[in-house]
N, C-alpha and C. Protein backbone atom coordinates (compact mmCIF):
# COMPACT_ATOMS: atom_id res chain seq x y z
N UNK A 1 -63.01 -122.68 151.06
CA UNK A 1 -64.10 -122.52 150.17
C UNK A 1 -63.93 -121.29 149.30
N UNK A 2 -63.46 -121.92 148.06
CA UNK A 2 -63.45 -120.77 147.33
C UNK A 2 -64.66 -120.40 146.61
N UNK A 3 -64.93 -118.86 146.73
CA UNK A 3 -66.08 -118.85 145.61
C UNK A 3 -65.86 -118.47 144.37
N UNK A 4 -66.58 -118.56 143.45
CA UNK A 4 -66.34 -118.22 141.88
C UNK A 4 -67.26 -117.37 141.88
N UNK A 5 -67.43 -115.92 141.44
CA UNK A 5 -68.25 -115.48 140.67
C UNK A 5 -68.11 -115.23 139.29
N UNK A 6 -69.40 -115.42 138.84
CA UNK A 6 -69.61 -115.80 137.29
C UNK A 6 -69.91 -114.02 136.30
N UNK A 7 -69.78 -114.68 135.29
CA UNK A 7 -69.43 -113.19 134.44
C UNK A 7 -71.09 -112.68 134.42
N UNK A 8 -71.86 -112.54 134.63
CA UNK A 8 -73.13 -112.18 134.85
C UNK A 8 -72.75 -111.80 136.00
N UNK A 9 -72.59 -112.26 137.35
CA UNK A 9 -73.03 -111.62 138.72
C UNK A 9 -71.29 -110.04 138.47
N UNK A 10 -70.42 -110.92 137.67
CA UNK A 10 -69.35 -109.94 137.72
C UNK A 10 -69.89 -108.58 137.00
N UNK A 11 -70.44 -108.53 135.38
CA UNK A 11 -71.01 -107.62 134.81
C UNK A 11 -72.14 -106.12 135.55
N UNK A 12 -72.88 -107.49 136.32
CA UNK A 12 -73.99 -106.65 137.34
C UNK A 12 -73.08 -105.43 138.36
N UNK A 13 -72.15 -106.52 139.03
CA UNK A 13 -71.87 -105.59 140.04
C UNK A 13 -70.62 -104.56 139.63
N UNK A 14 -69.99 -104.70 138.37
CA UNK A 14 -69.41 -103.45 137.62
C UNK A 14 -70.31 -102.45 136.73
N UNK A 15 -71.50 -102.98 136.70
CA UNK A 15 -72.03 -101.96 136.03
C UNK A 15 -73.17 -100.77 137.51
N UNK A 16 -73.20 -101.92 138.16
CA UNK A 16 -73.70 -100.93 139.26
C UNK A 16 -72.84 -99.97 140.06
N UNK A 17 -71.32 -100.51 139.90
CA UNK A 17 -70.34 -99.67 140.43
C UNK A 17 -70.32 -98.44 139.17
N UNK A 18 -70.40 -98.46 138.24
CA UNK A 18 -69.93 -97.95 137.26
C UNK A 18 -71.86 -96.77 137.44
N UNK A 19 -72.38 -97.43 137.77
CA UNK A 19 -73.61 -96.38 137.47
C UNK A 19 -73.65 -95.64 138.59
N UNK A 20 -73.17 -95.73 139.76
CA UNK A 20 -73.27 -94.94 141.03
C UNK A 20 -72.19 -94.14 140.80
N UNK A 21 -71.12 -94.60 140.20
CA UNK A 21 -69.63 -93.72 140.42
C UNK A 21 -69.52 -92.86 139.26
N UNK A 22 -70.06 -92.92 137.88
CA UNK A 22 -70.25 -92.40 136.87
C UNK A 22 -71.56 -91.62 136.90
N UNK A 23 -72.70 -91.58 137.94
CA UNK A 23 -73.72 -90.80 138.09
C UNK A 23 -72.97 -89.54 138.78
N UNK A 24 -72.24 -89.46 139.49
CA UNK A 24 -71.98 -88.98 140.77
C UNK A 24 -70.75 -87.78 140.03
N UNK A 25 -69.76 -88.42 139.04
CA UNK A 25 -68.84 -87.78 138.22
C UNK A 25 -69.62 -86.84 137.50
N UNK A 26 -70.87 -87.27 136.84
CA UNK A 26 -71.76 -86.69 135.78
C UNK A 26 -72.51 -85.38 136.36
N UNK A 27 -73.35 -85.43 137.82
CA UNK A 27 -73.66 -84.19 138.30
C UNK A 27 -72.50 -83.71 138.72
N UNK A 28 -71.30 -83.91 139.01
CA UNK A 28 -70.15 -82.97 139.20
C UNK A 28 -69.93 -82.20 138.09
N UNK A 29 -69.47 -82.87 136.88
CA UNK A 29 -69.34 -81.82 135.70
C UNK A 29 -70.58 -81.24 135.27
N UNK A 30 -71.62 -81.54 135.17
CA UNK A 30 -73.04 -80.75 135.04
C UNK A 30 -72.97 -79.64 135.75
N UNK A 31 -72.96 -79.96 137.17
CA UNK A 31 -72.90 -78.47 138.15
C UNK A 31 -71.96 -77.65 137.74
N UNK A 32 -70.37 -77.85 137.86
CA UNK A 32 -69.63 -77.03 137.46
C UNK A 32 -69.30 -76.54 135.75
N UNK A 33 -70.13 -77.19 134.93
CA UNK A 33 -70.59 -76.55 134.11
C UNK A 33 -71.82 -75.49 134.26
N UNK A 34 -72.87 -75.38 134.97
CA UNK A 34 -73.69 -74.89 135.15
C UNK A 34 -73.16 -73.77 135.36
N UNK A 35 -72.11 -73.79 136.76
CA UNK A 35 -71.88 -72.42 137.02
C UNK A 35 -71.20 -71.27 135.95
N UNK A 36 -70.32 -72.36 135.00
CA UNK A 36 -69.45 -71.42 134.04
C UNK A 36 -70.74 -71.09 133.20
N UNK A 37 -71.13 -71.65 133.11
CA UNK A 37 -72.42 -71.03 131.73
C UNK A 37 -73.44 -69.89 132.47
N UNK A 38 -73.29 -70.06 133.68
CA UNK A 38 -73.81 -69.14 134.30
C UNK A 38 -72.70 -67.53 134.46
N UNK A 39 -72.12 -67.83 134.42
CA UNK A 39 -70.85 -67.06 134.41
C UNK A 39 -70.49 -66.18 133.28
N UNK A 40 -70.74 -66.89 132.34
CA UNK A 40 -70.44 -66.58 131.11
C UNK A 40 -71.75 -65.81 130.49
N UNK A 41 -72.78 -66.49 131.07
CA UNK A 41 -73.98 -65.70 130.77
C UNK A 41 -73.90 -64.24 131.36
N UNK A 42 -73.60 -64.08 133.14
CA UNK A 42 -73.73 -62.99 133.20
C UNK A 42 -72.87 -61.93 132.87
N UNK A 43 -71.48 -62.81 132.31
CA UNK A 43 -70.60 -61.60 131.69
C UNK A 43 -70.64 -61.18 130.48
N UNK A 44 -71.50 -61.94 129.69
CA UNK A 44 -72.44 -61.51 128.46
C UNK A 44 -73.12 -60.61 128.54
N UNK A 45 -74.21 -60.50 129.55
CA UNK A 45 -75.01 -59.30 130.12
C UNK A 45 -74.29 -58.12 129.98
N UNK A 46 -73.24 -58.14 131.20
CA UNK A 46 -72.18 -56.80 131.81
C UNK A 46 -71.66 -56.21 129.96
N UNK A 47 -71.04 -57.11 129.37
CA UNK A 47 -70.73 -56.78 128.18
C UNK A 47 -71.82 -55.55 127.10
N UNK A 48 -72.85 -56.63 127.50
CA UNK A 48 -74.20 -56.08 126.39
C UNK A 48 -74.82 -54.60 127.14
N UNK A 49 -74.67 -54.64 128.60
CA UNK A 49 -74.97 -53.29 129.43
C UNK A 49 -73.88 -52.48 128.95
N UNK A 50 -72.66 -52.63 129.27
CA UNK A 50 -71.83 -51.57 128.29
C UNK A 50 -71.84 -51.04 127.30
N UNK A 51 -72.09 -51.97 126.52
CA UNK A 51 -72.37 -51.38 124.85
C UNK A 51 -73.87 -50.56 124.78
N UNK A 52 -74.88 -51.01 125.60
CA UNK A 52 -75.95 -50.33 125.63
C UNK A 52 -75.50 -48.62 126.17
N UNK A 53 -74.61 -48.64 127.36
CA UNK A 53 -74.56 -47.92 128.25
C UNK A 53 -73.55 -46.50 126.89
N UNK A 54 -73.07 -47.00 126.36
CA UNK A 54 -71.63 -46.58 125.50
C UNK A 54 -72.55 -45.87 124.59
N UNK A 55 -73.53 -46.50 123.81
CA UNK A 55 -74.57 -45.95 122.37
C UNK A 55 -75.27 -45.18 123.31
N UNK A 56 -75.74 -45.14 124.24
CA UNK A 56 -76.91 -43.91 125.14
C UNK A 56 -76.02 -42.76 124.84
N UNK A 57 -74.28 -43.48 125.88
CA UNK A 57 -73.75 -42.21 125.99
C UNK A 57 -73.31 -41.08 124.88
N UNK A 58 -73.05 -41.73 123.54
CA UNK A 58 -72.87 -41.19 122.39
C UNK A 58 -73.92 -40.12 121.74
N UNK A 59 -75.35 -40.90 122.17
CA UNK A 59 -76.47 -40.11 121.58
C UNK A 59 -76.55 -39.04 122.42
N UNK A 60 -76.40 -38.95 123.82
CA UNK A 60 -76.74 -37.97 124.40
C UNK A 60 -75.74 -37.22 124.70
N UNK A 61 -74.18 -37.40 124.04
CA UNK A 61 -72.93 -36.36 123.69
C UNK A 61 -73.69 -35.57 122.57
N UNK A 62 -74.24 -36.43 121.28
CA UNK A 62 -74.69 -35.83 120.21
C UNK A 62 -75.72 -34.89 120.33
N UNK A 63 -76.73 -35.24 121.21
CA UNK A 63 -77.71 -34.49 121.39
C UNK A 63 -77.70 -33.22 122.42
N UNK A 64 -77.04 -33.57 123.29
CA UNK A 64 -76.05 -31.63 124.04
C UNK A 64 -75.40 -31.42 123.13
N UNK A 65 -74.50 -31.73 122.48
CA UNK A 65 -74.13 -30.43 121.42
C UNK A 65 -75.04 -30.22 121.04
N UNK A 66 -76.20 -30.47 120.13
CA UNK A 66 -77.16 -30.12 119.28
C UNK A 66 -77.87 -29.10 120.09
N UNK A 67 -78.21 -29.55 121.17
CA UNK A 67 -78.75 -28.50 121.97
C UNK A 67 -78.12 -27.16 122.50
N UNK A 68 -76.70 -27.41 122.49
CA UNK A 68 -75.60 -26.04 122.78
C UNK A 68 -76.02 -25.20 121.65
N UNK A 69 -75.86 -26.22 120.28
CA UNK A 69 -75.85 -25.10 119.13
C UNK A 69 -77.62 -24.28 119.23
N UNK A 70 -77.93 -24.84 119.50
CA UNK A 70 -79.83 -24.28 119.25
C UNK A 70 -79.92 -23.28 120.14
N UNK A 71 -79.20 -23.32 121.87
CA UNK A 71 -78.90 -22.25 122.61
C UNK A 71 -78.35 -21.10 122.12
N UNK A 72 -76.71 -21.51 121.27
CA UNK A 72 -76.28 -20.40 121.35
C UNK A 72 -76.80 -19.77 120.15
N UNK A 73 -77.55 -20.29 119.17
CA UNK A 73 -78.32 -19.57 118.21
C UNK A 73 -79.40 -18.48 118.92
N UNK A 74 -80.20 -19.10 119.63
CA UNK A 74 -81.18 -17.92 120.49
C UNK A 74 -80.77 -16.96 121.09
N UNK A 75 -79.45 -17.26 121.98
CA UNK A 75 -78.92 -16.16 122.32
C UNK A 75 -78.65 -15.03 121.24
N UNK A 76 -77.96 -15.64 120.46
CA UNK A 76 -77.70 -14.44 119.36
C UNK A 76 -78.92 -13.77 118.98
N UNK A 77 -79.75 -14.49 118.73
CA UNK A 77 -80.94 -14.09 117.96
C UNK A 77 -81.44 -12.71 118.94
N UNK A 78 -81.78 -13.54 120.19
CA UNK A 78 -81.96 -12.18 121.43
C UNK A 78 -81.09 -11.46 121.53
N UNK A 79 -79.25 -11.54 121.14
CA UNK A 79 -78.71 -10.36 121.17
C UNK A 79 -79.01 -8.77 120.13
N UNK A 80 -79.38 -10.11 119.40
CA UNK A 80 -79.74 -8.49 117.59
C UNK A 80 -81.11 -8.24 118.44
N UNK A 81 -81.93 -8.71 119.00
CA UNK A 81 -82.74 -7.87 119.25
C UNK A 81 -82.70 -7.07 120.36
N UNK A 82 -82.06 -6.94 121.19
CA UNK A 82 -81.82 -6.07 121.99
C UNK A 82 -80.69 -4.69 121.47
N UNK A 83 -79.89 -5.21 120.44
CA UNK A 83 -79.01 -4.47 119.36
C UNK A 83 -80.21 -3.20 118.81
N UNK A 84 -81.45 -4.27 118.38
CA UNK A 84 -82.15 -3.47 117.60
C UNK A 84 -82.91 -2.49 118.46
N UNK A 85 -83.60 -2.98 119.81
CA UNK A 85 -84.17 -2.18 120.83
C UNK A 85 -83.35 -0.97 120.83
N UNK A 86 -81.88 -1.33 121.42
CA UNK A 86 -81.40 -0.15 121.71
C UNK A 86 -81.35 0.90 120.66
N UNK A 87 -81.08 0.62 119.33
CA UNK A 87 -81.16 1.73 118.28
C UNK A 87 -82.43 2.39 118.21
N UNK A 88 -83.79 1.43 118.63
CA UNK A 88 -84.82 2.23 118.64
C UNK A 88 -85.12 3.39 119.58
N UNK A 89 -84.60 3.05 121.15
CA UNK A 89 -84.72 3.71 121.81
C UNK A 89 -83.57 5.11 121.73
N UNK A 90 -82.75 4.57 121.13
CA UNK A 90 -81.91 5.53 120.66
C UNK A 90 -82.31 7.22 119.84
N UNK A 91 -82.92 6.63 118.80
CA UNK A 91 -83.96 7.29 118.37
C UNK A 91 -85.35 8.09 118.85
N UNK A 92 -85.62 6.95 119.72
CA UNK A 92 -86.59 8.10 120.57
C UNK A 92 -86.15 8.61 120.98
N UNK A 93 -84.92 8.89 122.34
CA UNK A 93 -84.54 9.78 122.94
C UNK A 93 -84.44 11.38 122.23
N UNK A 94 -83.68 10.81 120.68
CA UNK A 94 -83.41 12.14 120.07
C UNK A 94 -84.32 12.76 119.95
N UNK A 95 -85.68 12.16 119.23
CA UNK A 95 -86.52 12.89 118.70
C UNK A 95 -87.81 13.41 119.91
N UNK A 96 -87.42 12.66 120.99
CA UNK A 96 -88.25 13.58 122.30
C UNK A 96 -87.36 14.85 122.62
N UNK A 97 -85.91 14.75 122.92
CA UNK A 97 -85.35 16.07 122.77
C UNK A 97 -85.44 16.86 121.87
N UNK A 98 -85.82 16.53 120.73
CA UNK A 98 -85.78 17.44 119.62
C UNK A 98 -87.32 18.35 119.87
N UNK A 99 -88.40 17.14 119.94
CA UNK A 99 -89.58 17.91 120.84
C UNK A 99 -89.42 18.78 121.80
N UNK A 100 -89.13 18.16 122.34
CA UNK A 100 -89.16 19.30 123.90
C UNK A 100 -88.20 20.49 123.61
N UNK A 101 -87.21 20.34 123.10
CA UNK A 101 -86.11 21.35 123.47
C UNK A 101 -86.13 22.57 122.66
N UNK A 102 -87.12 22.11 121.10
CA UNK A 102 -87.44 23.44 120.37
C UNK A 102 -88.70 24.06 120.63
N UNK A 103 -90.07 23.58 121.13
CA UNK A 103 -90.53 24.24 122.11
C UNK A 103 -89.95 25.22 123.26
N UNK A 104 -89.34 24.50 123.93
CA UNK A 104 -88.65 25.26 124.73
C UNK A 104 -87.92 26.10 124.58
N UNK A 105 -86.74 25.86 123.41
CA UNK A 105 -85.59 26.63 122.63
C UNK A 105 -87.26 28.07 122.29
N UNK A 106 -88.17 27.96 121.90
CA UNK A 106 -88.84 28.73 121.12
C UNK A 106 -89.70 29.80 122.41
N UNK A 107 -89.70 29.01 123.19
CA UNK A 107 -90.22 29.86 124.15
C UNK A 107 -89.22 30.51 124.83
N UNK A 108 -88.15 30.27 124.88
CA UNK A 108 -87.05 31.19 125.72
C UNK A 108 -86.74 31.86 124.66
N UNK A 109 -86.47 32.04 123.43
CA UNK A 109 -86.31 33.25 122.53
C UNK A 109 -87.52 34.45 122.99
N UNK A 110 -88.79 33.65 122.86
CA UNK A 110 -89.91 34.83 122.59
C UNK A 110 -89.60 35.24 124.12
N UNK A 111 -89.60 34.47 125.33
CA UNK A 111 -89.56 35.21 126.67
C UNK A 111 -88.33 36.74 126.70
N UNK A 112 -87.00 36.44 125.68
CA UNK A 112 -85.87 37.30 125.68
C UNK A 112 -86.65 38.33 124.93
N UNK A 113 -87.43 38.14 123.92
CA UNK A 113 -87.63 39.16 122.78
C UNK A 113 -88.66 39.92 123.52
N UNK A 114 -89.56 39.78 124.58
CA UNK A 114 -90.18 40.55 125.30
C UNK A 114 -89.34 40.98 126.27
N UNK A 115 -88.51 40.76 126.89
CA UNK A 115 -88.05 41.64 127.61
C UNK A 115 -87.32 42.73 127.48
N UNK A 116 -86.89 42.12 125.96
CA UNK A 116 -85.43 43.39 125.77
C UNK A 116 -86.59 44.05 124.79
């Protein structure tokens, strides 16, 4: 007993082979596409964190120098004034010795001129 199957029951059961075995191929490449796009996404990220990470680091090279120079400007600035302190005090010293010492210079003459 031979059987015949007919091009209808043949069509059916190649297209049901064809929809189980071609479903099954289809989430395979879906998934392992998924992962590369996932992949690719997060090495997009890592990329875009670098370049973020790279422009911070630039601004804030730029901005310590800027700030070195503004330091070493103050310093200077506080060096002339301590430049200038000292000339002032410089000055006082003299002119308190000059006080005191001709008083004094004036009283040890007159103390000699009475004795002798």
């Amino acid at each position: 007993m031979e059987k015949t199957v007919t091009r209808t029951e043949m069509e059916k059961y190649v297209a049901r082979m064809l929809d189980s075995q071609l479903r099954q191929v289809v989430e395979e490449y879906v998934e392992k596409n998924e992962l590369k796009l996932k992949e690719i996404s997060i090495i997009e990220r890592v990329v875009r964190v670098e370049e973020e990470l790279k422009a911070m680091r630039e601004v804030f090279e730029t901005r310590f120098e800027a700030l070195q120079r503004e330091l070493a400007a103050r310093f200077e600035a506080v060096d002339k004034r301590f430049e200038s302190m000292d000339k002032r005090f410089s000055v006082i010293q003299w002119m308190i010795g000059i006080l005191v010492g001709i008083p004094a210079l004036t009283i040890t003459v007159i103390q000699l001129v009475k004795v002798l």
